[in-house]
PDB file of N, CA and C in Angstrom:
ATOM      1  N   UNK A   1     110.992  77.343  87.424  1.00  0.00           N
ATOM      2  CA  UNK A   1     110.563  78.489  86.654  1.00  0.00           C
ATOM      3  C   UNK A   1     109.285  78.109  85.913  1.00  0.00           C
ATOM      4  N   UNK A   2     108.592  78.941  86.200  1.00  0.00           N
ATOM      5  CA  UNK A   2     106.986  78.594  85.159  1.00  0.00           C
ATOM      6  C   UNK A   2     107.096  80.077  84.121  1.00  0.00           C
ATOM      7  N   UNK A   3     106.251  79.674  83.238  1.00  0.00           N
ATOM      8  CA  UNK A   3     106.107  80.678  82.081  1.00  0.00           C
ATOM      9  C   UNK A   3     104.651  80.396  81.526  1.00  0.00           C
ATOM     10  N   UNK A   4     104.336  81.547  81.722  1.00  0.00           N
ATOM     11  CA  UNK A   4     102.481  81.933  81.673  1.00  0.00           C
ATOM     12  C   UNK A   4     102.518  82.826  80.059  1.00  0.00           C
ATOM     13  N   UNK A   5     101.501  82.147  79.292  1.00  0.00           N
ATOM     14  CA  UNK A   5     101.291  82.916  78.636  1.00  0.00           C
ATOM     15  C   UNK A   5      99.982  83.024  78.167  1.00  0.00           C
ATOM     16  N   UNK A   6      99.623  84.270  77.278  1.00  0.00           N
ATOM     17  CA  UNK A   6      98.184  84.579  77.707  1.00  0.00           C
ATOM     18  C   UNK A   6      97.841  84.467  75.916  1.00  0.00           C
ATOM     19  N   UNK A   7      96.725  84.640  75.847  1.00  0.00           N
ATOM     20  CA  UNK A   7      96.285  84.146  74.225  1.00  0.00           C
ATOM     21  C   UNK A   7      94.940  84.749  73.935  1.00  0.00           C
ATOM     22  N   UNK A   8      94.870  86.052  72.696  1.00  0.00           N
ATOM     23  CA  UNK A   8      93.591  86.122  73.161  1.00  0.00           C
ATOM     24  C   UNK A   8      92.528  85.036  72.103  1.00  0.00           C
ATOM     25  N   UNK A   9      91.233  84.970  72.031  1.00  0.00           N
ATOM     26  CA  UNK A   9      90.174  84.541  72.022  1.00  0.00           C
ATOM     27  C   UNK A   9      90.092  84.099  70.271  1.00  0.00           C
ATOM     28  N   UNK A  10      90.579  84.803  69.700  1.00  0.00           N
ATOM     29  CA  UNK A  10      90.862  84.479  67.720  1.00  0.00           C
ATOM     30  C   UNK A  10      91.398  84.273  67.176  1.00  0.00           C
ATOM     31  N   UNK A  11      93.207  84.044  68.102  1.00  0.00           N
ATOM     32  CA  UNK A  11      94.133  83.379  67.348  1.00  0.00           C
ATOM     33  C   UNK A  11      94.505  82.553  68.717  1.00  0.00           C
ATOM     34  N   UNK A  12      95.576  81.589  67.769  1.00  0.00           N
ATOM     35  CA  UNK A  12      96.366  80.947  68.896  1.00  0.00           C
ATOM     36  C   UNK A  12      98.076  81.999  69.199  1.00  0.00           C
ATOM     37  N   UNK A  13      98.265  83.388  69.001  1.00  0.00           N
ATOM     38  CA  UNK A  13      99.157  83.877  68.881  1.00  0.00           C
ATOM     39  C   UNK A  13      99.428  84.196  70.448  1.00  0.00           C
ATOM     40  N   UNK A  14     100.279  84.397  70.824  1.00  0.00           N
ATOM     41  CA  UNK A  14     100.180  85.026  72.542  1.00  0.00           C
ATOM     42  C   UNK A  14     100.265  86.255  72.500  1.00  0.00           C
ATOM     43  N   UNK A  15      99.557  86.783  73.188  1.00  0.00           N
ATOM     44  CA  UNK A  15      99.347  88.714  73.228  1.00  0.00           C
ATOM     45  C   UNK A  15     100.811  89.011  74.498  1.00  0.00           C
ATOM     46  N   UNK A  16     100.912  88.424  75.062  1.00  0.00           N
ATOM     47  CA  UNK A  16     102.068  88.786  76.644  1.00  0.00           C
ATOM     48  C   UNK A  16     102.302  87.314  76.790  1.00  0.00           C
ATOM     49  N   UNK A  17     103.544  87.570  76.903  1.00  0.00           N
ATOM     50  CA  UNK A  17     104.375  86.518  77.875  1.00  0.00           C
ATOM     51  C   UNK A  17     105.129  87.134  79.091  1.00  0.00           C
ATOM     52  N   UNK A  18     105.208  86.528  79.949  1.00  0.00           N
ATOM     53  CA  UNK A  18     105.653  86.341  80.959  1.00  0.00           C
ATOM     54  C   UNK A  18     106.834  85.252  81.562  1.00  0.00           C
ATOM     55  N   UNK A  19     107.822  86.012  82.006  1.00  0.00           N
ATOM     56  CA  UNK A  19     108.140  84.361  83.160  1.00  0.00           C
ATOM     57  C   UNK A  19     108.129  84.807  84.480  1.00  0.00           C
ATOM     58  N   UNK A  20     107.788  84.069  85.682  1.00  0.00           N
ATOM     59  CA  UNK A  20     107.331  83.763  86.682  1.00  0.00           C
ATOM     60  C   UNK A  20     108.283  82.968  87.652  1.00  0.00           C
ATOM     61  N   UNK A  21     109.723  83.934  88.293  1.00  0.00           N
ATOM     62  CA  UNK A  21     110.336  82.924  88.963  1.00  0.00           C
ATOM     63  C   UNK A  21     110.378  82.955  90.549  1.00  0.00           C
ATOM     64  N   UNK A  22     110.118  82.126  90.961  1.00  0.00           N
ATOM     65  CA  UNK A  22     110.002  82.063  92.571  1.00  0.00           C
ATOM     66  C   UNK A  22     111.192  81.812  93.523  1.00  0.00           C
ATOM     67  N   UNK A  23     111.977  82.752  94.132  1.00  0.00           N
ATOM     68  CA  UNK A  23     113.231  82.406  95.051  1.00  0.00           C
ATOM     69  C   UNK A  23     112.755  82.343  96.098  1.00  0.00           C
ATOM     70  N   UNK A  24     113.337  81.102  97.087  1.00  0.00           N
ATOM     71  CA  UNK A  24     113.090  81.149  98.126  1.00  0.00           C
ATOM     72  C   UNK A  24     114.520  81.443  99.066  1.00  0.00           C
ATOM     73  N   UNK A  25     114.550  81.962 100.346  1.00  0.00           N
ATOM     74  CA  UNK A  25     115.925  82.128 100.864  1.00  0.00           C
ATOM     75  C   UNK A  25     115.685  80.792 102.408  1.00  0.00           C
ATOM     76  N   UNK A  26     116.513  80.321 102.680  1.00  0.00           N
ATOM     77  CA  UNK A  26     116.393  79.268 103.866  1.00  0.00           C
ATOM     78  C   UNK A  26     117.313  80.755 105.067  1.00  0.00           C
ATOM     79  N   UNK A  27     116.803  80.587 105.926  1.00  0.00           N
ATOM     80  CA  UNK A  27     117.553  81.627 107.351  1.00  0.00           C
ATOM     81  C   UNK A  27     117.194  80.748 108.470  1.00  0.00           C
ATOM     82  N   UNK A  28     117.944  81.086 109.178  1.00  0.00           N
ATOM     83  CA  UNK A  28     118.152  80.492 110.431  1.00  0.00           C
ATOM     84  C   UNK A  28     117.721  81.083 111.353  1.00  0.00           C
ATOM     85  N   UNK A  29     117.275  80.781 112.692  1.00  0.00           N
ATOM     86  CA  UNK A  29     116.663  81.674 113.363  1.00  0.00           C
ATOM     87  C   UNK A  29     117.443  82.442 114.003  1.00  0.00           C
ATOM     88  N   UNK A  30     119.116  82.386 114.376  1.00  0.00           N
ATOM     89  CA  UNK A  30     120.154  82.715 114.554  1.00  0.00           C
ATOM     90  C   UNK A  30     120.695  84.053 113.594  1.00  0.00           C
ATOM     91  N   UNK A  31     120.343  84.337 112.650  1.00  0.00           N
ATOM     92  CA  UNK A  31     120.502  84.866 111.516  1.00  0.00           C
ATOM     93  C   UNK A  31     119.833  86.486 111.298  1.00  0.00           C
ATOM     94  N   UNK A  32     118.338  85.655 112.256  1.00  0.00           N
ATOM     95  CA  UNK A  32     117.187  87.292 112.206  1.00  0.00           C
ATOM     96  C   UNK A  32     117.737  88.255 113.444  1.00  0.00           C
ATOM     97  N   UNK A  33     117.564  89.670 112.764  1.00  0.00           N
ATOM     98  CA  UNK A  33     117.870  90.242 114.078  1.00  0.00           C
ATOM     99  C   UNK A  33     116.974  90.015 114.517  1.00  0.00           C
ATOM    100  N   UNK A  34     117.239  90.238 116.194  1.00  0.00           N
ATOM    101  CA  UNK A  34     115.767  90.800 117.199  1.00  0.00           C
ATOM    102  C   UNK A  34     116.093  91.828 117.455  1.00  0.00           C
ATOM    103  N   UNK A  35     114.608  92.662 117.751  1.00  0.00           N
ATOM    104  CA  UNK A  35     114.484  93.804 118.070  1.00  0.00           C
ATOM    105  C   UNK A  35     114.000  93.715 119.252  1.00  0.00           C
ATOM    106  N   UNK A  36     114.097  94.841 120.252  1.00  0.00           N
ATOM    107  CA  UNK A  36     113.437  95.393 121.161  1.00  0.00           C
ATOM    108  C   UNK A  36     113.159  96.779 120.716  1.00  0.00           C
ATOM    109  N   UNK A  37     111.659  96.993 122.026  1.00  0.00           N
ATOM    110  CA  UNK A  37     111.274  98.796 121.091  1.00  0.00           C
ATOM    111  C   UNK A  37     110.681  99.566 122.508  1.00  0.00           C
ATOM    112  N   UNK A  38     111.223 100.668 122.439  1.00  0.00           N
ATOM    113  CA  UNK A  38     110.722 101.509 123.234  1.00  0.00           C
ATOM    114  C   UNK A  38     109.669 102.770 122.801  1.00  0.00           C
ATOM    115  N   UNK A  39     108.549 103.202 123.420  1.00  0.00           N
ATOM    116  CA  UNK A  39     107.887 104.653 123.117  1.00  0.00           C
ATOM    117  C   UNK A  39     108.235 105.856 124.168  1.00  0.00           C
ATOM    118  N   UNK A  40     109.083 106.678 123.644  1.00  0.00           N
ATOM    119  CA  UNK A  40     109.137 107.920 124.480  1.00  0.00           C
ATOM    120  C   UNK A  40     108.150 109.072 124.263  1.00  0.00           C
ATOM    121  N   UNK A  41     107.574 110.050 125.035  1.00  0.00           N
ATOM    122  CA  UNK A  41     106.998 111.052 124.928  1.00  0.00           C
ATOM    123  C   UNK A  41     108.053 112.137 125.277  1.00  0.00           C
ATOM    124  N   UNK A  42     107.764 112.914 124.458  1.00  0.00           N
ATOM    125  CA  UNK A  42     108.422 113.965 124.572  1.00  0.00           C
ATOM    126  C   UNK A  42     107.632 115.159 124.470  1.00  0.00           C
ATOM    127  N   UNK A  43     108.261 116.254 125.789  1.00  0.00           N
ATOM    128  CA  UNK A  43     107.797 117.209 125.762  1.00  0.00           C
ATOM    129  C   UNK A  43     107.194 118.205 124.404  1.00  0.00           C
ATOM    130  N   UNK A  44     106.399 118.827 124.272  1.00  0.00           N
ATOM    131  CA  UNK A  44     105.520 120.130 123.706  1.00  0.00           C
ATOM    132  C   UNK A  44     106.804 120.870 123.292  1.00  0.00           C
ATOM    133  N   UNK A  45     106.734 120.105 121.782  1.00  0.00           N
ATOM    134  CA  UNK A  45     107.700 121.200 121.153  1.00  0.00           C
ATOM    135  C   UNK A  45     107.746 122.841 120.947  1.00  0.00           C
ATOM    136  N   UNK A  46     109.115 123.328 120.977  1.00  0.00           N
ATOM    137  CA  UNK A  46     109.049 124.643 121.356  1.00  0.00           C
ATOM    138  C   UNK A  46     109.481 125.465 120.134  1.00  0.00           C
ATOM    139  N   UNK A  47     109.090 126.382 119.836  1.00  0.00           N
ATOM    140  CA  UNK A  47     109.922 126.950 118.998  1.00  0.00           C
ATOM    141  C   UNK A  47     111.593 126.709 118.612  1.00  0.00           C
ATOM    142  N   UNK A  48     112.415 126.610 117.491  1.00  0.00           N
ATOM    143  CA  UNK A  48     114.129 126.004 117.446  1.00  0.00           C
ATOM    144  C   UNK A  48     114.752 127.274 118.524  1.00  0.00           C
ATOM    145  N   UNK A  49     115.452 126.834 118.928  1.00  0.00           N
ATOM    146  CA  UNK A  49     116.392 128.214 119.962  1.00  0.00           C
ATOM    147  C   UNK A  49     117.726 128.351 118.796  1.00  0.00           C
ATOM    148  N   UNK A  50     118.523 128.997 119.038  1.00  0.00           N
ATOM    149  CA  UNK A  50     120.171 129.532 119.046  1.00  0.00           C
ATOM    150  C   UNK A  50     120.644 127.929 118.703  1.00  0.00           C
ATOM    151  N   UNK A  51     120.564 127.701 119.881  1.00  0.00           N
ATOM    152  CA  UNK A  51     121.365 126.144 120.667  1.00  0.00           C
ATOM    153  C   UNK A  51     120.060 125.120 120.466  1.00  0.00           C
ATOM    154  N   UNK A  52     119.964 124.373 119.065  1.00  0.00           N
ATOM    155  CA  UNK A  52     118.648 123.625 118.728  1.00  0.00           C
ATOM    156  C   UNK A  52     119.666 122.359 119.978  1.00  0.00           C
ATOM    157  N   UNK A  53     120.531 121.968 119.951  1.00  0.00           N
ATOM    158  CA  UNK A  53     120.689 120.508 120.689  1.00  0.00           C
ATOM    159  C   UNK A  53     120.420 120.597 122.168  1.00  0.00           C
ATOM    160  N   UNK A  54     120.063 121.971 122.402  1.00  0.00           N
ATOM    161  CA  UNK A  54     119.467 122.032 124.247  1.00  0.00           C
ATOM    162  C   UNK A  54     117.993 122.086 124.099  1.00  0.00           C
ATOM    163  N   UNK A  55     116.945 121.982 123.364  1.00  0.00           N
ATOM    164  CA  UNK A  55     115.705 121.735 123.777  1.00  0.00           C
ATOM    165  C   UNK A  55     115.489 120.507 124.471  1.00  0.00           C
ATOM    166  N   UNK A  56     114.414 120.317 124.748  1.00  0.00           N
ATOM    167  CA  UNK A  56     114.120 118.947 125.951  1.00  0.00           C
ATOM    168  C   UNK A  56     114.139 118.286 125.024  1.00  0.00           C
ATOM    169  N   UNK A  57     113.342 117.777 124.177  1.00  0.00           N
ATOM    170  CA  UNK A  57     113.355 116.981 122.697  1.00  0.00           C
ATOM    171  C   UNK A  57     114.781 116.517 122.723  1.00  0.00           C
ATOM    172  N   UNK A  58     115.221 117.415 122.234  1.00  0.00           N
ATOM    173  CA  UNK A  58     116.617 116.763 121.584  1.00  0.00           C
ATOM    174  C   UNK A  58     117.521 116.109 122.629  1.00  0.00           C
ATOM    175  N   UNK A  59     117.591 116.913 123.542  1.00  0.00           N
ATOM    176  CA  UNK A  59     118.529 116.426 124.875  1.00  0.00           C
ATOM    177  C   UNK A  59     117.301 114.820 125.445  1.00  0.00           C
ATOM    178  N   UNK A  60     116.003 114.689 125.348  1.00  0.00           N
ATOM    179  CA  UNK A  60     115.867 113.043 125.804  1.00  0.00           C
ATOM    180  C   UNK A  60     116.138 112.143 124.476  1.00  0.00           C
ATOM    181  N   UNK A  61     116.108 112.402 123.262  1.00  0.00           N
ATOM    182  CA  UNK A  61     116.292 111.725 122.022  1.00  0.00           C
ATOM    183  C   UNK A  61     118.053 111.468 121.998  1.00  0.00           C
ATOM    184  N   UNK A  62     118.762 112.099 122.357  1.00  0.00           N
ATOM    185  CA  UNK A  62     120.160 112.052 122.871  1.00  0.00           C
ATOM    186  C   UNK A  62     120.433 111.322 123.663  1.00  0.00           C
ATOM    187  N   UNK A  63     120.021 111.440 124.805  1.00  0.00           N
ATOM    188  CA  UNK A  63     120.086 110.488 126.084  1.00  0.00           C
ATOM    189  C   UNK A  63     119.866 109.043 125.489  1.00  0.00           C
ATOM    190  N   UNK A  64     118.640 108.733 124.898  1.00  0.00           N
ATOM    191  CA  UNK A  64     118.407 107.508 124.392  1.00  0.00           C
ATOM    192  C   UNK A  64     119.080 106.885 123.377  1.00  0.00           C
ATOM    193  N   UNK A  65     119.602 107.987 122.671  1.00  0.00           N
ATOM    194  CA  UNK A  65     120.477 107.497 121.188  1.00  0.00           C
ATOM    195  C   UNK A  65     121.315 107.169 121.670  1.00  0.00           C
ATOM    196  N   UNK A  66     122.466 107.582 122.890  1.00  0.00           N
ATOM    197  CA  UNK A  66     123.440 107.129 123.858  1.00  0.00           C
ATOM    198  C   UNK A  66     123.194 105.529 124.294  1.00  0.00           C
ATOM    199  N   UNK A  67     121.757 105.134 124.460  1.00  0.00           N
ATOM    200  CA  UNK A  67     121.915 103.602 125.063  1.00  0.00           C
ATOM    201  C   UNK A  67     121.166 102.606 124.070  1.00  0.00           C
ATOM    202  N   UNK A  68     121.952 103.351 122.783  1.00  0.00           N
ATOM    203  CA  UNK A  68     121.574 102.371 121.196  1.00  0.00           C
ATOM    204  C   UNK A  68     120.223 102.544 120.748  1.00  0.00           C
ATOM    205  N   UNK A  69     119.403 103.660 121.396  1.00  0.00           N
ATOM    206  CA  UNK A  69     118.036 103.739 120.533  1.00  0.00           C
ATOM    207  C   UNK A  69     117.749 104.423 119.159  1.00  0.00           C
ATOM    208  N   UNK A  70     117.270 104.347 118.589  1.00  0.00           N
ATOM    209  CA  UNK A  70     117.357 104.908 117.333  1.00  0.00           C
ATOM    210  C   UNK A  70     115.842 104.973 116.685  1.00  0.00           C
ATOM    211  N   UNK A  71     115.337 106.224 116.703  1.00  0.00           N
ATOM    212  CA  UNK A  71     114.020 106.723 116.637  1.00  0.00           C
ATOM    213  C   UNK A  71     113.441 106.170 115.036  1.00  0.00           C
ATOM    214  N   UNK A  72     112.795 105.449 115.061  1.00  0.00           N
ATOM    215  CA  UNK A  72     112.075 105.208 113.589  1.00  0.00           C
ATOM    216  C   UNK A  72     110.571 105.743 113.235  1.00  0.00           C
ATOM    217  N   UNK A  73     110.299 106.370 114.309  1.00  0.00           N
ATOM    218  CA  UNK A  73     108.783 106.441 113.757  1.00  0.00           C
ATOM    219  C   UNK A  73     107.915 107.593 115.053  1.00  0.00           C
ATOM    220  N   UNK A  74     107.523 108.664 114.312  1.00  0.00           N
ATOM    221  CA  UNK A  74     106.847 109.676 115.593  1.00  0.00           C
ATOM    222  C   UNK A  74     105.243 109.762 115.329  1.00  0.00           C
ATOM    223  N   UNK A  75     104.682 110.540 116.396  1.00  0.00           N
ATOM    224  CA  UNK A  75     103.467 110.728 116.158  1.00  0.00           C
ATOM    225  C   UNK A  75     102.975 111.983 117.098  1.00  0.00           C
ATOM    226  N   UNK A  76     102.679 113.121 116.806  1.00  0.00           N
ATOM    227  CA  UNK A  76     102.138 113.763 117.427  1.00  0.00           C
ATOM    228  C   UNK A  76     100.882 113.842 118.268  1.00  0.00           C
ATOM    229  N   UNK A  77     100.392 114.000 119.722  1.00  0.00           N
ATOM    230  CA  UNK A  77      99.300 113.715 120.231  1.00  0.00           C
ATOM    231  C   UNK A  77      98.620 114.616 120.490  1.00  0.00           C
ATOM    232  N   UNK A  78      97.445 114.520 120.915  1.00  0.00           N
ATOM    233  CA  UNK A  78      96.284 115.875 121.066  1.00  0.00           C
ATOM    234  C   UNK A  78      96.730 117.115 122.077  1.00  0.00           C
ATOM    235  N   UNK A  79      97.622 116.458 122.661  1.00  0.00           N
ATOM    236  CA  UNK A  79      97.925 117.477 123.571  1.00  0.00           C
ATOM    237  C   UNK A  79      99.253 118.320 123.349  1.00  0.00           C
ATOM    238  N   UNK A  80      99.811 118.061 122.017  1.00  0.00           N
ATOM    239  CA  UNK A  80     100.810 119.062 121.496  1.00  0.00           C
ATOM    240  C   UNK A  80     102.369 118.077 121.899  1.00  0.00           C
ATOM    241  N   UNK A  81     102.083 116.803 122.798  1.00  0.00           N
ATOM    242  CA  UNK A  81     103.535 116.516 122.756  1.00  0.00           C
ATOM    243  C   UNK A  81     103.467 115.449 121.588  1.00  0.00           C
ATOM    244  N   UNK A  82     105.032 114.730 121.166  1.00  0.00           N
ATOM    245  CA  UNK A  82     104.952 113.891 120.831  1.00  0.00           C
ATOM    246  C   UNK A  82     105.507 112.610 121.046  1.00  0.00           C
ATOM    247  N   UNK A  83     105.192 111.341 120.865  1.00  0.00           N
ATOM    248  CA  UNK A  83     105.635 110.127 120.853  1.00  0.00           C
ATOM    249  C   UNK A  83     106.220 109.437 119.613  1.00  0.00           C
ATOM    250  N   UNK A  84     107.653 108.763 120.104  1.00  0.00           N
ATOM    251  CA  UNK A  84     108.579 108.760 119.651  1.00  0.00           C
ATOM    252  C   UNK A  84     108.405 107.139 119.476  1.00  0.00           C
ATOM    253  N   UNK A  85     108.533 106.237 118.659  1.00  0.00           N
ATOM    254  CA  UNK A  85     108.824 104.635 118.512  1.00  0.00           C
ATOM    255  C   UNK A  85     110.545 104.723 118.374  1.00  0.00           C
ATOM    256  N   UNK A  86     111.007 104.055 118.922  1.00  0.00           N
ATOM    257  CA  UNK A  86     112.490 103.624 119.233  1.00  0.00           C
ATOM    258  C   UNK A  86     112.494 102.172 119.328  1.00  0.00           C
ATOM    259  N   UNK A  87     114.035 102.198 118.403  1.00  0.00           N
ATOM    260  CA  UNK A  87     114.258 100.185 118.511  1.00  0.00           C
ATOM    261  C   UNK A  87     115.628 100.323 118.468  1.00  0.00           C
ATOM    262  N   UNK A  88     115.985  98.940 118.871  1.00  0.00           N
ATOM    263  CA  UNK A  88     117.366  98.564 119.011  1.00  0.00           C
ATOM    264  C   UNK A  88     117.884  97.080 118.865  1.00  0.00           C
ATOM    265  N   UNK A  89     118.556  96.546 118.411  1.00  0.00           N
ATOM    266  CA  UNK A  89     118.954  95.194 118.446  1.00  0.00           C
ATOM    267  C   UNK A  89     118.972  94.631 119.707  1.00  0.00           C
ATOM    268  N   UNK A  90     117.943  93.418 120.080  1.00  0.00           N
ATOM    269  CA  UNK A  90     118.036  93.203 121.086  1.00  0.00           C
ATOM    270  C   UNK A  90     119.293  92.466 121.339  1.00  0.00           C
ATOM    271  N   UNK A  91     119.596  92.425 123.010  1.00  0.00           N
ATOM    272  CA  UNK A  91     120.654  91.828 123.256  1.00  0.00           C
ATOM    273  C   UNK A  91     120.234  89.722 123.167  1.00  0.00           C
ATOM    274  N   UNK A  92     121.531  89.666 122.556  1.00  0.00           N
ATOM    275  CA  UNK A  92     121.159  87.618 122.323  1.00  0.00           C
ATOM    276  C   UNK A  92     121.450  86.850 123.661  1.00  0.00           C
TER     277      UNK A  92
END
């Protein structure tokens, strides 16, 4: 543990103290998950229907959520569809 303290310029009084403690954690490389990652495109979203879980969207984001993917991150592209970042624990 260190402890910083600051002092200004006309007294010796300290204006702020601080303490300053540093944890470190030890991990194993056994320990980290791994990931694997997939990018899907998905069709030119459509207006929601009646039945939102039958658009193409949802029915390939389904399909994939079925073989452990799990969408973290989208991006829409110039051409109106979008791309999807997907990850999953890789297999050890």
């Amino acid at each position: 543990m260190q402890e910083a303290v600051a002092r200004d310029g006309c007294s010796s009084q300290p204006i702020a103290e601080s303490v300053v403690a540093t944890r470190f954690a030890v991990r194993k490389d056994e320990d980290v998950t791994r990931w694997e990652y997939l990018i899907v495109a998905l069709p030119q979203l459509q207006a929601p229907t009646a039945m939102p879980a039958q658009s193409a969207a949802v029915v390939a984001l389904n399909r994939e959520g079925d073989q452990g993917w799990e969408a973290v991150g989208m991006t829409a592209l110039a051409d109106g569809s979008v791309a999807v970042l997907m990850k999953r624990a890789a297999p050890k």
